[in-house]
Protein backbone atom coordinates (compact mmCIF):
# COMPACT_ATOMS: atom_id res chain seq x y z
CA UNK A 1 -5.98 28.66 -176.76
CA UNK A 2 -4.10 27.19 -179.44
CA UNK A 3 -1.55 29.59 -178.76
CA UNK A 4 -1.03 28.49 -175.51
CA UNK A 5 -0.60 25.14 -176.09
CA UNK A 6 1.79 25.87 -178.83
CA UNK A 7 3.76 27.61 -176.00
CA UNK A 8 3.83 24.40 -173.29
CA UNK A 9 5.08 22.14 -176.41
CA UNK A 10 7.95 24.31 -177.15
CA UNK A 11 8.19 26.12 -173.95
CA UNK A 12 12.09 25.73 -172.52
CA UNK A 13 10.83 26.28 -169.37
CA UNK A 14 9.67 22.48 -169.53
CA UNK A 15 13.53 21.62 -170.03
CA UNK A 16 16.53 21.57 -167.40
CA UNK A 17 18.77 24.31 -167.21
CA UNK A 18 21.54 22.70 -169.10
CA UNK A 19 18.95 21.47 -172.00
CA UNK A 20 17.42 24.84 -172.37
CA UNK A 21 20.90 26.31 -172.90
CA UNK A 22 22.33 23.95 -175.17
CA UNK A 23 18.78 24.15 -177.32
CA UNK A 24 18.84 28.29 -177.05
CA UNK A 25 22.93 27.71 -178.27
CA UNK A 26 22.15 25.80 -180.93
CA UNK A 27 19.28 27.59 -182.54
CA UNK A 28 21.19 30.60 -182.30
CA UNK A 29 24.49 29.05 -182.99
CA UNK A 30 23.34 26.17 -184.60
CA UNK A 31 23.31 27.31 -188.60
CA UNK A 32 26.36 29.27 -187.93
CA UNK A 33 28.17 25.71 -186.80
CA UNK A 34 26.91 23.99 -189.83
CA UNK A 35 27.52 26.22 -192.22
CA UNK A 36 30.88 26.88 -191.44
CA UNK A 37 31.43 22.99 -191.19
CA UNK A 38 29.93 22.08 -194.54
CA UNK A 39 32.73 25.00 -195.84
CA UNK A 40 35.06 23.38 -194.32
CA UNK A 41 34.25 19.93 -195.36
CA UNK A 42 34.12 21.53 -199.03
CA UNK A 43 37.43 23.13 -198.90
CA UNK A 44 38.99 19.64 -197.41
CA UNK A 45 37.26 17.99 -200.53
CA UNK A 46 38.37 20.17 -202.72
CA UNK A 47 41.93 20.57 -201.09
CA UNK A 48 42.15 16.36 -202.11
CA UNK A 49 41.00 16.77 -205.34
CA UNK A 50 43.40 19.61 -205.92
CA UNK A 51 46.38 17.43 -204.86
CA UNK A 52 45.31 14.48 -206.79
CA UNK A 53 44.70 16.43 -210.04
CA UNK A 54 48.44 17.77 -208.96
CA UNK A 55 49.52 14.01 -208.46
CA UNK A 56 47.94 13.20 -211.81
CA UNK A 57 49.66 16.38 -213.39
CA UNK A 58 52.69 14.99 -212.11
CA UNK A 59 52.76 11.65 -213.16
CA UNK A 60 51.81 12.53 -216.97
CA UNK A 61 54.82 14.81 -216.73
CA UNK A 62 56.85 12.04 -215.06
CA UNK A 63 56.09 10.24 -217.94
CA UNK A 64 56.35 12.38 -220.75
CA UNK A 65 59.84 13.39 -219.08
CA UNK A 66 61.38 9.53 -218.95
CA UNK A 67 59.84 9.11 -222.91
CA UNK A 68 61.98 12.17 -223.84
CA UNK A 69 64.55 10.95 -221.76
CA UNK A 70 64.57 7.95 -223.42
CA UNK A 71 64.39 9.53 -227.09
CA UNK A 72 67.26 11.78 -226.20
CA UNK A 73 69.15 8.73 -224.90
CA UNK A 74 68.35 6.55 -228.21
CA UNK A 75 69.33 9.87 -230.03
CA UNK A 76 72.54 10.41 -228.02
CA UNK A 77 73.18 6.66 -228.51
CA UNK A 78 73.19 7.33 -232.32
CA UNK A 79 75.47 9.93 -232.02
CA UNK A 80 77.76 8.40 -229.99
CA UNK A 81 77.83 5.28 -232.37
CA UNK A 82 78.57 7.99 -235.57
CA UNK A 83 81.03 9.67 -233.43
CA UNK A 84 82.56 6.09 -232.70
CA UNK A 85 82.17 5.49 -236.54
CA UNK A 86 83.96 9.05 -237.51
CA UNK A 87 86.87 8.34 -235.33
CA UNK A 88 87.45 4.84 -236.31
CA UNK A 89 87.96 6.38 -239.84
CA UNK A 90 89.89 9.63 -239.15
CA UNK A 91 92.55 6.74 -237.68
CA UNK A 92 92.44 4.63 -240.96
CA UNK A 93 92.66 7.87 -242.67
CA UNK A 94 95.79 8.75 -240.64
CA UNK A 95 97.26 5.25 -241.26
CA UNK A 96 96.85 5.67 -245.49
CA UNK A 97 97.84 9.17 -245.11
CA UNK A 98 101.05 8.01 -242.74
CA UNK A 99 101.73 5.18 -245.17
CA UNK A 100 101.42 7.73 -248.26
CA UNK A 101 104.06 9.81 -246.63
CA UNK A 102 106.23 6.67 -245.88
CA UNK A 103 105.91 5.99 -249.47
CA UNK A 104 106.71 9.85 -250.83
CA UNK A 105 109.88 9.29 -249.29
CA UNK A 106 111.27 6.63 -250.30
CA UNK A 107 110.27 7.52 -253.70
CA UNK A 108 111.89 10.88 -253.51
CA UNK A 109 115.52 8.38 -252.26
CA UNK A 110 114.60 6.32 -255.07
CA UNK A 111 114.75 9.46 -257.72
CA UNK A 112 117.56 11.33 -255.75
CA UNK A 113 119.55 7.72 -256.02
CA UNK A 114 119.32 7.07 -259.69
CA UNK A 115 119.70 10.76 -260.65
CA UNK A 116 122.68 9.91 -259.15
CA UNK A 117 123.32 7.03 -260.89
CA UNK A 118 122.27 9.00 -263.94
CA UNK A 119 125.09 11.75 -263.50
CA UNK A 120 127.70 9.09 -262.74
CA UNK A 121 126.56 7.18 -266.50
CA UNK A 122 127.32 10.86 -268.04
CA UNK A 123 130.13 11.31 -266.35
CA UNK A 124 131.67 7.85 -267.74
CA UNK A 125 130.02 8.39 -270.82
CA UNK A 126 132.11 11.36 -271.37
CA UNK A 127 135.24 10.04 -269.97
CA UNK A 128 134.90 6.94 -272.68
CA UNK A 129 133.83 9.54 -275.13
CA UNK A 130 136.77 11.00 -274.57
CA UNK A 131 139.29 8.25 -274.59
CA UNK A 132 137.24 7.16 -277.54
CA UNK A 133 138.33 9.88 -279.42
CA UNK A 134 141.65 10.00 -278.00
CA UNK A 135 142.29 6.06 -279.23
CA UNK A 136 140.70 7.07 -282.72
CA UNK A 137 143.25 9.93 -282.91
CA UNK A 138 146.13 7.73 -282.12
CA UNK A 139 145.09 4.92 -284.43
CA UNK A 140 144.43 7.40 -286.87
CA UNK A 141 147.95 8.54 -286.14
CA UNK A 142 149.38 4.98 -286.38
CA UNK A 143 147.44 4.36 -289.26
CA UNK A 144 149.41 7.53 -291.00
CA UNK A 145 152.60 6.81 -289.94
CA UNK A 146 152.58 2.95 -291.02
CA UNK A 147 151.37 3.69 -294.45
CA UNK A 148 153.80 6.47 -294.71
């Protein structure tokens, strides 16, 4: 008897057509549908956490990228200034070297002029020598032919 009541409580012929078909759908159906939703509900979950983690990811490497950008940049910086630095004296270097040269030459005139000047003193020196010796030997001769 028990049994029989147990059947009029859960009987589906109690129910409309339409009930008993949706109940009969879902108890077959029914774990199927919820399953598959709850997967689905994990994989959207875990889809989001996948592309935040990824956003995170990305910032951090955002970030670690513009601090090495801006270490190269203070490095480059440097460089540039030292380059800047280097060239600036490379041209004063030039300028000394260019004056140096400047002042080679007219040194060199300077020693070709008074080499010159030192051959022309010879060459007088020996031409007075030489009339020196010329007037000695003619007041030598004078000298002879007065006290003779």
């Amino acid at each position: 008897m028990a049994r029989q009541q147990t059947k009029k409580n859960y009987s589906l012929r109690k129910l409309k057509t339409g009930t008993a078909s949706v109940a009969v759908a879902l108890t077959v159906l029914g774990a199927g549908f919820a399953n598959q939703t709850e997967v689905r509900a994990d994989e959207a979950v875990s889809g989001k956490v996948e592309v935040k983690e990824s956003e995170k990811e990305t910032k951090y490497k955002t970030l670690a990228l513009r601090g090495e950008n801006a270490d190269l940049r203070n490095v480059n910086a440097k460089y540039l200034e030292k380059i800047n630095a280097e060239e600036e004296k490379n041209k004063k270097l030039e300028k000394e070297k260019q004056e140096l040269e400047n002042q080679a030459l007219n040194f060199q005139d300077v020693i070709e002029t008074q080499e010159k000047e030192k051959e022309d003193l010879k060459t007088t020196l020996a031409k007075a020598t030489k009339e020196n010796e010329i007037s000695e030997a003619s007041r030598k001769g004078l000298s002879r032919d007065l006290e003779a």
